[in-house]
N, C-alpha and C. Protein backbone atom coordinates (compact mmCIF):
# COMPACT_ATOMS: atom_id res chain seq x y z
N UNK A 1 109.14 68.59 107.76
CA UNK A 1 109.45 69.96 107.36
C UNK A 1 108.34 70.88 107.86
N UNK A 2 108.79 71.64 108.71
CA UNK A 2 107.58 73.04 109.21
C UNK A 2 108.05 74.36 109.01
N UNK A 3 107.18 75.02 108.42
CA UNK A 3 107.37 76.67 108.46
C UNK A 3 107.69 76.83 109.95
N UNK A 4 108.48 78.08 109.83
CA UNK A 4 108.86 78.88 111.02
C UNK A 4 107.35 79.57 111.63
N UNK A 5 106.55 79.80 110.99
CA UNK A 5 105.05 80.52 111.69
C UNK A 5 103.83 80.03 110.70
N UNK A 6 103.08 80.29 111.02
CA UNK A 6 101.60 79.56 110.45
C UNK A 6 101.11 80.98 109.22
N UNK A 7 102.13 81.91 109.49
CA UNK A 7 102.40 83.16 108.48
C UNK A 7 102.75 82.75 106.88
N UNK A 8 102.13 82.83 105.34
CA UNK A 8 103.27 83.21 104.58
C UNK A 8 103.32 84.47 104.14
N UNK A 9 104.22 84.57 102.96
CA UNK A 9 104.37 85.89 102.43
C UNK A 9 103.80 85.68 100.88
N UNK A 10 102.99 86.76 100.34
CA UNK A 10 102.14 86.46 98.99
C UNK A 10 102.92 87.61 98.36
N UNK A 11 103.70 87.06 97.33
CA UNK A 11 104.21 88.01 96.09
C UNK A 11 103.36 88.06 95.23
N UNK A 12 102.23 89.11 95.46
CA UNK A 12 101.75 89.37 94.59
C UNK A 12 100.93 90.39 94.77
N UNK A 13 100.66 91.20 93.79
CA UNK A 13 99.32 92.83 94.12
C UNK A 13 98.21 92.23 93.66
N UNK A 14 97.50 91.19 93.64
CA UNK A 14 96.17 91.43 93.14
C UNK A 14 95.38 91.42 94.26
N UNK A 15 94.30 92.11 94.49
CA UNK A 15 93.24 91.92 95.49
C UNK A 15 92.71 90.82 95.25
N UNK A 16 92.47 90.08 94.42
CA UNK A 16 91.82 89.00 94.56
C UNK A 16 92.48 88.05 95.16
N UNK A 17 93.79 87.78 95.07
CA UNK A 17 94.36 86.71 95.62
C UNK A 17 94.49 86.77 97.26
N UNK A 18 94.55 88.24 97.44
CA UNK A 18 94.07 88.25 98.94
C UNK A 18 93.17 87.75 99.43
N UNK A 19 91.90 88.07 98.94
CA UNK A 19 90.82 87.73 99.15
C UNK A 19 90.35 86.35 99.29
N UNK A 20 90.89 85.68 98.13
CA UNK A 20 90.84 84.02 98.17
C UNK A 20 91.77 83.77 99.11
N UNK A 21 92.99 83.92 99.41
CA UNK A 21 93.47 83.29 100.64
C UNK A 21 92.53 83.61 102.01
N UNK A 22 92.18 84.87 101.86
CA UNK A 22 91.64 84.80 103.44
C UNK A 22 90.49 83.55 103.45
N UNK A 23 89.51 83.49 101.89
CA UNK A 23 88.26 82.77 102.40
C UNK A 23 88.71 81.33 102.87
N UNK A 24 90.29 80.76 102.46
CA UNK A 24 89.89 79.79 103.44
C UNK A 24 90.94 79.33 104.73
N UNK A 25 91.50 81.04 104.89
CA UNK A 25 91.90 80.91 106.39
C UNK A 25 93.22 80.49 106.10
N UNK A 26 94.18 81.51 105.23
CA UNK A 26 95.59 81.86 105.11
C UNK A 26 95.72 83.39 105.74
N UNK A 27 96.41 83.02 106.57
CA UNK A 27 97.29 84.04 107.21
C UNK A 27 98.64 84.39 106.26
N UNK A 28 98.84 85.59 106.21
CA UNK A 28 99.49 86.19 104.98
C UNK A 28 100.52 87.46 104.99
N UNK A 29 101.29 88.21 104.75
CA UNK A 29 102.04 89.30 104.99
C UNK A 29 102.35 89.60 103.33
N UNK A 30 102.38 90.58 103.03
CA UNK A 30 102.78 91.26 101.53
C UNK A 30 104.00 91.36 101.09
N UNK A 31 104.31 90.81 100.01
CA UNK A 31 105.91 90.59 99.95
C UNK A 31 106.09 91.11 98.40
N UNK A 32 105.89 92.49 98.06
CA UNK A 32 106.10 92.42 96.78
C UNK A 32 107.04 93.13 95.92
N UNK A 33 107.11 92.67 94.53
CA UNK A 33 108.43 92.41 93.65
C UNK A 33 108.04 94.07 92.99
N UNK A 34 109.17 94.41 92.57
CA UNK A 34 109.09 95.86 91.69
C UNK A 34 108.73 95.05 90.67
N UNK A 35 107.43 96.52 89.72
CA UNK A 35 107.33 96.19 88.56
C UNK A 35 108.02 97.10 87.43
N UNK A 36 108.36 98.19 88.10
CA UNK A 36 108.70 99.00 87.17
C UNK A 36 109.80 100.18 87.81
N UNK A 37 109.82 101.01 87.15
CA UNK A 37 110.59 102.24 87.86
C UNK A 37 112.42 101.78 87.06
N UNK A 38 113.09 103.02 87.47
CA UNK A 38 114.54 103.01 86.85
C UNK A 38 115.40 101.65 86.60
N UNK A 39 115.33 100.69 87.68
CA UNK A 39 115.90 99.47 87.21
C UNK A 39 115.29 98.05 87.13
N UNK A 40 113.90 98.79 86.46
CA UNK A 40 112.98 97.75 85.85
C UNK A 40 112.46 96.97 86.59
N UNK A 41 111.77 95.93 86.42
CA UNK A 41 111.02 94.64 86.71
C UNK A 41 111.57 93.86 87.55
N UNK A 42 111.58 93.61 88.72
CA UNK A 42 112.42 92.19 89.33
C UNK A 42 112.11 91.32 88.56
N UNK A 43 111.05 90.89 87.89
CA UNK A 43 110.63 89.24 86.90
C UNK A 43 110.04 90.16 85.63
N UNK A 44 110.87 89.79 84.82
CA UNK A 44 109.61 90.20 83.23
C UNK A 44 108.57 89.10 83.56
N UNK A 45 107.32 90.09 83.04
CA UNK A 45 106.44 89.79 82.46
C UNK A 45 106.46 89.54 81.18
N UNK A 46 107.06 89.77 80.22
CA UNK A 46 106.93 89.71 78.64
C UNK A 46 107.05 88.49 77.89
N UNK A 47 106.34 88.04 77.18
CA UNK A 47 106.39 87.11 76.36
C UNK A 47 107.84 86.51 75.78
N UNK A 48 108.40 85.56 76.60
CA UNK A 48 109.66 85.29 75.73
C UNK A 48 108.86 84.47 74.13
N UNK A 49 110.36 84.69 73.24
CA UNK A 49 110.16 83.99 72.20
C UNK A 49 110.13 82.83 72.43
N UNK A 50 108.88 82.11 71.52
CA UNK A 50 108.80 80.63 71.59
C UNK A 50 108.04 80.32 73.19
N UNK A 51 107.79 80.87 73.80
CA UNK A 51 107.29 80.43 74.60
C UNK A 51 105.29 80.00 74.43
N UNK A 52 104.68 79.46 75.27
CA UNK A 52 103.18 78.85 74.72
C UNK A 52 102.55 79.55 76.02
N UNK A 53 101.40 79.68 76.24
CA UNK A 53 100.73 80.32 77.11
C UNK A 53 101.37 79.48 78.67
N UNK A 54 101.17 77.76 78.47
CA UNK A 54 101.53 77.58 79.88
C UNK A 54 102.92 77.61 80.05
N UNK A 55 103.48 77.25 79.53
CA UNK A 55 105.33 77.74 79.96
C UNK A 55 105.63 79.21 80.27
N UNK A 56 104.95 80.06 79.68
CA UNK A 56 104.84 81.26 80.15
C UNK A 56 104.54 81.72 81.47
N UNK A 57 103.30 81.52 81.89
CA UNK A 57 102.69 81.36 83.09
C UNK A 57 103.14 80.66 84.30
N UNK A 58 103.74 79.66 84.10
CA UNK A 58 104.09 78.61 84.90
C UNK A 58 105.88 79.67 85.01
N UNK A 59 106.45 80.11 84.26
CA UNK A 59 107.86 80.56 84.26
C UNK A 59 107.23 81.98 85.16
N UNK A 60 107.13 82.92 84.73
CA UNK A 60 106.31 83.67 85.81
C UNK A 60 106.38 84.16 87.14
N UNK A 61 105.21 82.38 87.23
CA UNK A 61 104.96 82.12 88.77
C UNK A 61 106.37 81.63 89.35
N UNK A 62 106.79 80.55 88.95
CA UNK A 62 108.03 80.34 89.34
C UNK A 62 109.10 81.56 89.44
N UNK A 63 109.31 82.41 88.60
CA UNK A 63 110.32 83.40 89.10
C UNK A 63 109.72 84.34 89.93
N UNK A 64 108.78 84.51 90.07
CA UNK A 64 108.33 85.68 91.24
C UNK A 64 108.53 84.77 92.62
N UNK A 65 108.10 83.39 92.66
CA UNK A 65 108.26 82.88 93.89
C UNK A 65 109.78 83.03 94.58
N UNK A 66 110.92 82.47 93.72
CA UNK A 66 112.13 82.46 93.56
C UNK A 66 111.88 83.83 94.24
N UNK A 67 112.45 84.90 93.18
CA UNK A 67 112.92 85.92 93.37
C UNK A 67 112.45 86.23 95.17
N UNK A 68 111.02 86.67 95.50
CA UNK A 68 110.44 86.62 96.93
C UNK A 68 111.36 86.03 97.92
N UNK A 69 111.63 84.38 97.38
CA UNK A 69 111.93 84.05 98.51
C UNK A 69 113.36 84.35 99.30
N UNK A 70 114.31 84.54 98.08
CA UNK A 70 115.63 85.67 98.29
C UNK A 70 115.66 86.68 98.70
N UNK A 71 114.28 87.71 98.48
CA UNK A 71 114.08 88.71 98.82
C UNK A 71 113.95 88.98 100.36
N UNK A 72 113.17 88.16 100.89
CA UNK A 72 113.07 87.76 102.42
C UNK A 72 114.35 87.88 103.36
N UNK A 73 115.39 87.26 102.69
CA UNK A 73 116.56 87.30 103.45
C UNK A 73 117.55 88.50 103.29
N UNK A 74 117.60 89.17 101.76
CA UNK A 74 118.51 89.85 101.95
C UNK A 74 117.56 91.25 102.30
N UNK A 75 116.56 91.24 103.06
CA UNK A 75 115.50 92.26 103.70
C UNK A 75 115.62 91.95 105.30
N UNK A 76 116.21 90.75 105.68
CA UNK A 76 116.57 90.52 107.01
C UNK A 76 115.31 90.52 107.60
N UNK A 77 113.75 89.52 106.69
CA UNK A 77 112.72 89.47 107.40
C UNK A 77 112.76 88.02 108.15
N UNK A 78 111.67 87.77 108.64
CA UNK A 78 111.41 86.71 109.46
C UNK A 78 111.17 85.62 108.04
N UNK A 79 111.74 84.44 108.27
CA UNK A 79 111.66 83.38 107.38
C UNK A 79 110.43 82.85 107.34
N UNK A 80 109.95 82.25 105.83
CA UNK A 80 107.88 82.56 106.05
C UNK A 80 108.47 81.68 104.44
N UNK A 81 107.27 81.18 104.11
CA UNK A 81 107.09 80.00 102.72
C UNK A 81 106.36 81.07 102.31
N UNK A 82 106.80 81.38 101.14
CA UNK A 82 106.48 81.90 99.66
C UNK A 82 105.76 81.68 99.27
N UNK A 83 104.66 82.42 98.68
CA UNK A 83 103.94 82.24 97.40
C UNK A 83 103.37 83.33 96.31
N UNK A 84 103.82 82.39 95.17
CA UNK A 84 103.43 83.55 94.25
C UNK A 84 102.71 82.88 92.88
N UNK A 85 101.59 83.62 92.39
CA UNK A 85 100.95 82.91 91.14
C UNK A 85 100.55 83.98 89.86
N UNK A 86 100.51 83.39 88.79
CA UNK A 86 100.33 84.35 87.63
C UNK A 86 99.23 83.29 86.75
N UNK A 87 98.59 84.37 85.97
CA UNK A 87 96.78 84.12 85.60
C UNK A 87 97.49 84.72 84.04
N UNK A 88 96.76 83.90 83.17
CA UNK A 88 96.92 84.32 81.57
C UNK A 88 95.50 83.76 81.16
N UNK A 89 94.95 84.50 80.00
CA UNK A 89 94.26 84.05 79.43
C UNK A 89 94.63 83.91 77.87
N UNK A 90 93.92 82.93 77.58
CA UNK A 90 94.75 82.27 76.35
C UNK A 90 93.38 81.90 75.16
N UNK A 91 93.39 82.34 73.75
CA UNK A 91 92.65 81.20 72.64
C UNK A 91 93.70 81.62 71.17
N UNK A 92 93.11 80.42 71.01
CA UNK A 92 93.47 80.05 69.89
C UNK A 92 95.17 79.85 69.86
N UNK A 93 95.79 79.80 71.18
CA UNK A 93 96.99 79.80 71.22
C UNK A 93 98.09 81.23 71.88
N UNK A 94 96.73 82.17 71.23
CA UNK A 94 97.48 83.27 71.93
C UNK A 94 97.56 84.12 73.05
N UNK A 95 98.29 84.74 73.54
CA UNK A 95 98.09 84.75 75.55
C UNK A 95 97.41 86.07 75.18
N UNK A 96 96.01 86.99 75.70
CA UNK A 96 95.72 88.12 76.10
C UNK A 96 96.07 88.60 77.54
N UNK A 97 96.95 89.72 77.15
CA UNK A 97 97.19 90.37 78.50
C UNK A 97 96.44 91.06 78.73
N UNK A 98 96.87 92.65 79.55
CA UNK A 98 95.92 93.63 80.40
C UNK A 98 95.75 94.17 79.54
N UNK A 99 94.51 95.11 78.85
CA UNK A 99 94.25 95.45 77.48
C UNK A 99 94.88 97.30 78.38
N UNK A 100 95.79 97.66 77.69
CA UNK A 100 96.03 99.26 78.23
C UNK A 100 94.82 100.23 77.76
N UNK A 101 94.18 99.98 77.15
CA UNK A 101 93.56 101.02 76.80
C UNK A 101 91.43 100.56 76.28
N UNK A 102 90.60 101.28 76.30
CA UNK A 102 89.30 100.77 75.43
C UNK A 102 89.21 100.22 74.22
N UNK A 103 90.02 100.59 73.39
CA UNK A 103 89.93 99.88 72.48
C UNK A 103 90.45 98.41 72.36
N UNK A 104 91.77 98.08 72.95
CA UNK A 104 92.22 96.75 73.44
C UNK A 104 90.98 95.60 74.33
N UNK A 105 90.54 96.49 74.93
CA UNK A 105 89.62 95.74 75.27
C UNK A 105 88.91 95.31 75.25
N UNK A 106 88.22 96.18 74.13
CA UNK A 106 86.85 95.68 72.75
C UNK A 106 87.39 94.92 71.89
N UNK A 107 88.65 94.81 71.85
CA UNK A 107 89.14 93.86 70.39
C UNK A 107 89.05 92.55 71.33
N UNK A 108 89.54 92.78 72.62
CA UNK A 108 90.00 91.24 73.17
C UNK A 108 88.70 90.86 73.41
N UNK A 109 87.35 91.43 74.05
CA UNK A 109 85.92 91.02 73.92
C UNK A 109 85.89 90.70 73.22
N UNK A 110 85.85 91.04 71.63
CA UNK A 110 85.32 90.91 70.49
C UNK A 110 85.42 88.99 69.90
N UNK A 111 87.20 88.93 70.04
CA UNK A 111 87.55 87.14 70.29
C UNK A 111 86.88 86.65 71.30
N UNK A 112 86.20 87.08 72.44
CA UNK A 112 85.85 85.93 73.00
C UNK A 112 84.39 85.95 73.10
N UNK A 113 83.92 86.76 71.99
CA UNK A 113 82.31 86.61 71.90
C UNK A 113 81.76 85.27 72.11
N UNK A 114 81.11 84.59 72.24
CA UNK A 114 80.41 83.43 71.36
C UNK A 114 81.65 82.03 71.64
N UNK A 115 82.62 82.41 72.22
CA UNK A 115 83.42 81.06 72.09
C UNK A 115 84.05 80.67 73.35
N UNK A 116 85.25 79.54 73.58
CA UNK A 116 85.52 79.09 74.39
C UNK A 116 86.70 79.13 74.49
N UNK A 117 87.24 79.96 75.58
CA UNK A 117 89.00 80.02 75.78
C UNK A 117 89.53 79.97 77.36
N UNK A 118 90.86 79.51 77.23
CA UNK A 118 91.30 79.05 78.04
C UNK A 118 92.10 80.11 79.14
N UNK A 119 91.66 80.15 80.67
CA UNK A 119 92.03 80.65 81.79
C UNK A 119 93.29 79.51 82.41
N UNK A 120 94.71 79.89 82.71
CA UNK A 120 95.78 79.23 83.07
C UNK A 120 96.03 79.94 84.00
N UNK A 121 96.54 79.41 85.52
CA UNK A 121 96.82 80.19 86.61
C UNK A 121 97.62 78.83 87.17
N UNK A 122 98.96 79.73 87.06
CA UNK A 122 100.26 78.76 88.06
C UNK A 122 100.46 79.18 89.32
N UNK A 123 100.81 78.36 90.04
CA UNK A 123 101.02 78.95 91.91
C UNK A 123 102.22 78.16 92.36
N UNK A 124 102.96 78.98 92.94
CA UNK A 124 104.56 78.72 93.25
C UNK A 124 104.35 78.51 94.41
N UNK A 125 104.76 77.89 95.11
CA UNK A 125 105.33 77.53 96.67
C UNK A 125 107.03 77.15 97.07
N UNK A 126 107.57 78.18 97.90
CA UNK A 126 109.06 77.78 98.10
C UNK A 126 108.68 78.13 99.76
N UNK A 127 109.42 77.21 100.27
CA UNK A 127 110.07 76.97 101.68
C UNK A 127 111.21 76.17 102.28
N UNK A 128 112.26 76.54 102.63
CA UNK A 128 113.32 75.63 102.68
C UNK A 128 113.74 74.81 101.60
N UNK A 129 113.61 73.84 101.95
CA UNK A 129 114.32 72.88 101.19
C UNK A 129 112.85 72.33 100.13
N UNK A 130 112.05 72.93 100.07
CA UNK A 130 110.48 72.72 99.25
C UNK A 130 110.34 73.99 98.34
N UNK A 131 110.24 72.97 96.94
CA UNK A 131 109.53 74.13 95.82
C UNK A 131 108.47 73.31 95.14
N UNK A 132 107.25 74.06 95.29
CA UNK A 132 106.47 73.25 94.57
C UNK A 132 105.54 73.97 93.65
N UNK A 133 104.92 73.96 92.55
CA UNK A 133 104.50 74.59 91.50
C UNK A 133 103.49 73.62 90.90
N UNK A 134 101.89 74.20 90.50
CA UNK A 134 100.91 73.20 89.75
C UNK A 134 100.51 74.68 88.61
N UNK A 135 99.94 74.23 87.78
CA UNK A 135 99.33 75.20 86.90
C UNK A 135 97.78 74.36 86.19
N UNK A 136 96.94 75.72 86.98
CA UNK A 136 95.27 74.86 86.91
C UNK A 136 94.85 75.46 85.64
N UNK A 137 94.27 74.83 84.48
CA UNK A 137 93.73 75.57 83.47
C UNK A 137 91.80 75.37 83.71
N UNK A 138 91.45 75.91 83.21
CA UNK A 138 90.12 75.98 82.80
C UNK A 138 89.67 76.70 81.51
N UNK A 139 88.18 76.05 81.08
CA UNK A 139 87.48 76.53 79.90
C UNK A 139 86.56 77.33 80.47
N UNK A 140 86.53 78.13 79.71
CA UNK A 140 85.19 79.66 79.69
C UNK A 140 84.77 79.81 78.23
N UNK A 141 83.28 79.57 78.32
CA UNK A 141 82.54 80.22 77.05
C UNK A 141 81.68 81.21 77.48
N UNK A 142 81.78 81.93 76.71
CA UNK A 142 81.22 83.40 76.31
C UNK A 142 80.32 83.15 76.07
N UNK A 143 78.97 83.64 75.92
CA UNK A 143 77.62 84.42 75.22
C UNK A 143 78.13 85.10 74.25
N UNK A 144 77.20 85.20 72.66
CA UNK A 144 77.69 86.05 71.96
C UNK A 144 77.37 87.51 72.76
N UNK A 145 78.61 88.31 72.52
CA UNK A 145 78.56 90.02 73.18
C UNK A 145 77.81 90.73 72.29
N UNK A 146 76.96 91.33 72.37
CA UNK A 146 76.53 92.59 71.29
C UNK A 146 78.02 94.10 71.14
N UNK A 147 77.32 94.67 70.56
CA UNK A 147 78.41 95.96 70.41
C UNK A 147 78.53 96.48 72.11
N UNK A 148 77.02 96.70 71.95
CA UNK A 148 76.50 97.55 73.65
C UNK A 148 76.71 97.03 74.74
N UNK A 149 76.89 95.60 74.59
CA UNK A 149 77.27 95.32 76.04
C UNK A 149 79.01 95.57 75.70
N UNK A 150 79.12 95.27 75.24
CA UNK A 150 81.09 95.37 74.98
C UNK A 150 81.20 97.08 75.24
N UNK A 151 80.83 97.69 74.70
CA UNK A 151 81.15 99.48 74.93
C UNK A 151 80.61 99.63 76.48
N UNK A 152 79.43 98.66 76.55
CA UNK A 152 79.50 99.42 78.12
C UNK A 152 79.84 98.84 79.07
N UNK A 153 80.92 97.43 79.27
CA UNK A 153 81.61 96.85 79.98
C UNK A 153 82.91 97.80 80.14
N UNK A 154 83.55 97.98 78.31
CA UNK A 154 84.66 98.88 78.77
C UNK A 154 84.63 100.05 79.00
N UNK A 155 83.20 100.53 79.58
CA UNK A 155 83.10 102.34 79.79
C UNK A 155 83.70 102.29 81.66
N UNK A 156 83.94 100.78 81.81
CA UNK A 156 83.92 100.48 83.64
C UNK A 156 85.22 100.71 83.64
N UNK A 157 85.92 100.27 84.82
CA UNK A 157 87.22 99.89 85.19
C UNK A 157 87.76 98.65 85.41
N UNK A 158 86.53 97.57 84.99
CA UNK A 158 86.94 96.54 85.32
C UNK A 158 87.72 95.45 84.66
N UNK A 159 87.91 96.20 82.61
CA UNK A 159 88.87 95.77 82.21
C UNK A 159 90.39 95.81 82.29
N UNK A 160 90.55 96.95 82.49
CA UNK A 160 91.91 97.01 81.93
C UNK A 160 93.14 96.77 83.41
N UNK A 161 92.72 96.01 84.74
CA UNK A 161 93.99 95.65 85.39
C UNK A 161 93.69 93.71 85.24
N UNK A 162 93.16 93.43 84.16
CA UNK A 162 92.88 91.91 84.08
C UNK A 162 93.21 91.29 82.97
N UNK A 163 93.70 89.80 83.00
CA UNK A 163 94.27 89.20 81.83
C UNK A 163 92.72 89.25 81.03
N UNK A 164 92.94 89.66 79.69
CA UNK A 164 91.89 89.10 79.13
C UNK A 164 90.87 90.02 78.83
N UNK A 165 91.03 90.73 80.04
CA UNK A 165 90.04 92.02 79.64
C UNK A 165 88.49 92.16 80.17
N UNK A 166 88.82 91.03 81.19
CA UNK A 166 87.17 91.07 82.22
C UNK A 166 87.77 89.93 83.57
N UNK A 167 86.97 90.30 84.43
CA UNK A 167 86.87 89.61 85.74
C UNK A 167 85.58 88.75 85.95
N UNK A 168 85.80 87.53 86.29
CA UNK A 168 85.08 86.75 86.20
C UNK A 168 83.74 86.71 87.93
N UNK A 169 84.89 87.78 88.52
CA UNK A 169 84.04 88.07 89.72
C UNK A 169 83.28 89.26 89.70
N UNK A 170 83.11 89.71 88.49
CA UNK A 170 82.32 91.06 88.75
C UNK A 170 81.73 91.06 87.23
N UNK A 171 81.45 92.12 87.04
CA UNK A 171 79.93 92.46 85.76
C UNK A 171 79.98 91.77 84.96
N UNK A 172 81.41 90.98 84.29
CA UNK A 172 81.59 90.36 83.33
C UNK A 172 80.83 88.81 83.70
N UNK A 173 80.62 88.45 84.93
CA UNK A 173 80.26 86.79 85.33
C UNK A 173 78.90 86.78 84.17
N UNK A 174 78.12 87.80 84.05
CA UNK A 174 76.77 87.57 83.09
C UNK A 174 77.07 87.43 81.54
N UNK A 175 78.36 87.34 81.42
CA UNK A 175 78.55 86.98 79.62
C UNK A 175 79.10 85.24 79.97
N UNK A 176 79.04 84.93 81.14
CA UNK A 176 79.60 83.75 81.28
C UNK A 176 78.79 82.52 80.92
N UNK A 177 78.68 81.48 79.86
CA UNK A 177 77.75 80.65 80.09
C UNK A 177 77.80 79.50 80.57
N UNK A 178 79.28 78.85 80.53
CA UNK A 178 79.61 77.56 81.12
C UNK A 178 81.01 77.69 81.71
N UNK A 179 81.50 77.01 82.51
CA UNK A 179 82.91 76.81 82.89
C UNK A 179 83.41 75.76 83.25
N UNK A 180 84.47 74.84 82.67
CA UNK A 180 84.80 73.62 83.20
C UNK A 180 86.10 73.93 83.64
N UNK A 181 86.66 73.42 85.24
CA UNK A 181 87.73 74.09 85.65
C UNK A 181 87.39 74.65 87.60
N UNK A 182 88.29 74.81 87.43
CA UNK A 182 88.35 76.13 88.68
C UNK A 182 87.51 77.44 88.90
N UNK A 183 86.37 77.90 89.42
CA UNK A 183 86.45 79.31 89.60
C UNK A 183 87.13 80.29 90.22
N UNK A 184 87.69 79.35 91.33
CA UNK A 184 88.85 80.40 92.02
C UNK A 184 89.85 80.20 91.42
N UNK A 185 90.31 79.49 89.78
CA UNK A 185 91.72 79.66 89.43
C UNK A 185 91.41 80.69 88.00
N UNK A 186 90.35 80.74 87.80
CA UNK A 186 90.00 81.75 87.29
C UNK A 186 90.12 83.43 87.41
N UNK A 187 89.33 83.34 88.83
CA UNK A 187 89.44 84.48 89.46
C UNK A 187 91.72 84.96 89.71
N UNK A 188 92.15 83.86 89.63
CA UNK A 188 93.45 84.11 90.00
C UNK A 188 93.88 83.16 91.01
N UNK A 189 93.41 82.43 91.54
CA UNK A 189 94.21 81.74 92.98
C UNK A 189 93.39 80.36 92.85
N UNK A 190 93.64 79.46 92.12
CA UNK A 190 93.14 77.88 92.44
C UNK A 190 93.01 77.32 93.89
N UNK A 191 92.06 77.64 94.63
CA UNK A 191 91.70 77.03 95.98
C UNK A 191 92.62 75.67 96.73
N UNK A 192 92.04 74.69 96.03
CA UNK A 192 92.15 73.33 96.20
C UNK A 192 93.62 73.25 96.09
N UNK A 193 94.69 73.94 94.48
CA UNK A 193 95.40 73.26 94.69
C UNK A 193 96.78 73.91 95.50
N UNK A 194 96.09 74.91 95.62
CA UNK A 194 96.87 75.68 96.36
C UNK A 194 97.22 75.64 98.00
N UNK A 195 95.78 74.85 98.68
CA UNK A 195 96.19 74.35 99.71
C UNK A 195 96.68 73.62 99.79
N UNK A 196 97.08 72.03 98.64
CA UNK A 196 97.78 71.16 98.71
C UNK A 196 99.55 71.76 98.56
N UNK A 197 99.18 72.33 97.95
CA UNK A 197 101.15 73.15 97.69
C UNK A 197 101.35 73.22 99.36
N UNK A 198 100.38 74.58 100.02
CA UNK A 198 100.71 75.07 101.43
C UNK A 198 100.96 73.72 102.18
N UNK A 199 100.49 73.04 102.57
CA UNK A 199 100.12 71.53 103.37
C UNK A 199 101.61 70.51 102.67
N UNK A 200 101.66 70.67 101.51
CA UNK A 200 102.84 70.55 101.16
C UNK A 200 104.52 70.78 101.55
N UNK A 201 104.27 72.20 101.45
CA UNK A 201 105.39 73.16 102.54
C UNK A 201 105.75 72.80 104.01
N UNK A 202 104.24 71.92 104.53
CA UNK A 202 104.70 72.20 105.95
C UNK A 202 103.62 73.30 106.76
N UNK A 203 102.62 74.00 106.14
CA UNK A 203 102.07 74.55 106.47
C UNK A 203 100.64 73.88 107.47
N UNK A 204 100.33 74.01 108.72
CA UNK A 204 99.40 73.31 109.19
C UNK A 204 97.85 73.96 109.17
N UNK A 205 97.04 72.85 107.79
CA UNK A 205 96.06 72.95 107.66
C UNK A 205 95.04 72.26 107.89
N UNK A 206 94.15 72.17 108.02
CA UNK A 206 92.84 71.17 108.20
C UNK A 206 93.12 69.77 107.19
């Protein structure tokens, strides 16, 4: 099984996931899903009932890949393997999303003062007759936060387009004290297993 070009298409807006594909030499084109506007969401995001942080995440990734890879054809683009992944952060069971506002974001700091919670990031791969899907978790413990560092993390911008309410690649890495896991599935894009998905597909890698 071979892709049609050494090209895929990434359903997804985060800069970071760009970024991690380029560092290890994915060639890429932008393929992305509406989030909003008059006839809504191509994939909810929203918490179905009963669902647990990874069935969530993992459902997600899987429907954004899906959806993409339909999208391709009835767009009359060049045929290209899919990928798409979604990042939750999770304790005590419960998923923190993008905090909308400062105060959301001091509450969601506030839980992860001092403790240890869980980063989940699923990654979809569809090509032809290939679908393949892993979901990498990792542990993150916190430093206890004072008030002042929490007010002046969220005086930035760097909470509120992130699960959880900080980026593990920027100001927030200094509340970080240990991590078992992934850092790039943290950041959003699991390295390792994500080249096995691509290489998987058919994609020719090292």
């Amino acid at each position: 099984m071979k892709p049609v070009d050494k090209k895929i298409y990434l359903a997804s807006k985060s800069p970071r996931r760009r970024e991690l594909l380029r560092q290890i030499g994915i060639d890429f084109e932008l393929l992305l899903l509406r989030s909003d506007g008059p006839r809504g969401a191509d994939v909810t995001e929203e918490v179905l009932s009963g669902e647990t942080p990874a069935v969530y995440v993992a459902r997600v990734a899987r429907e954004k890949a899906a959806f993409a890879y339909d999208l391709q054809y009835r767009r009359h683009l060049t045929p290209r393997t899919v990928l798409s992944a979604d990042t939750t952060v999770t304790i005590d069971g419960e998923i923190l999303g993008k905090p909308a506002n400062p105060n959301e974001a001091k509450a969601m700091l506030r839980r992860l003062s001092g403790r240890t919670h869980q980063v989940l990031t699923s990654v979809a791969v569809h090509h032809a007759d290939f679908t393949g899907q892993v979901t990498q978790v990792s542990d993150v413990r916190f430093c206890v936060l004072s008030e002042a560092a929490i007010d002046a993390y969220c005086a930035t911008q760097e909470p509120y387009d992130k699960a959880g309410g900080y980026g593990i690649q920027g100001l927030a890495a200094r509340f970080i004290e240990h991590i078992e896991g992934s850092h790039s599935g943290i950041m959003g894009l699991p390295l390792f297993e994500t080249a096995e998905l691509l290489r998987q597909a058919g994609l020719p890698l090292p």
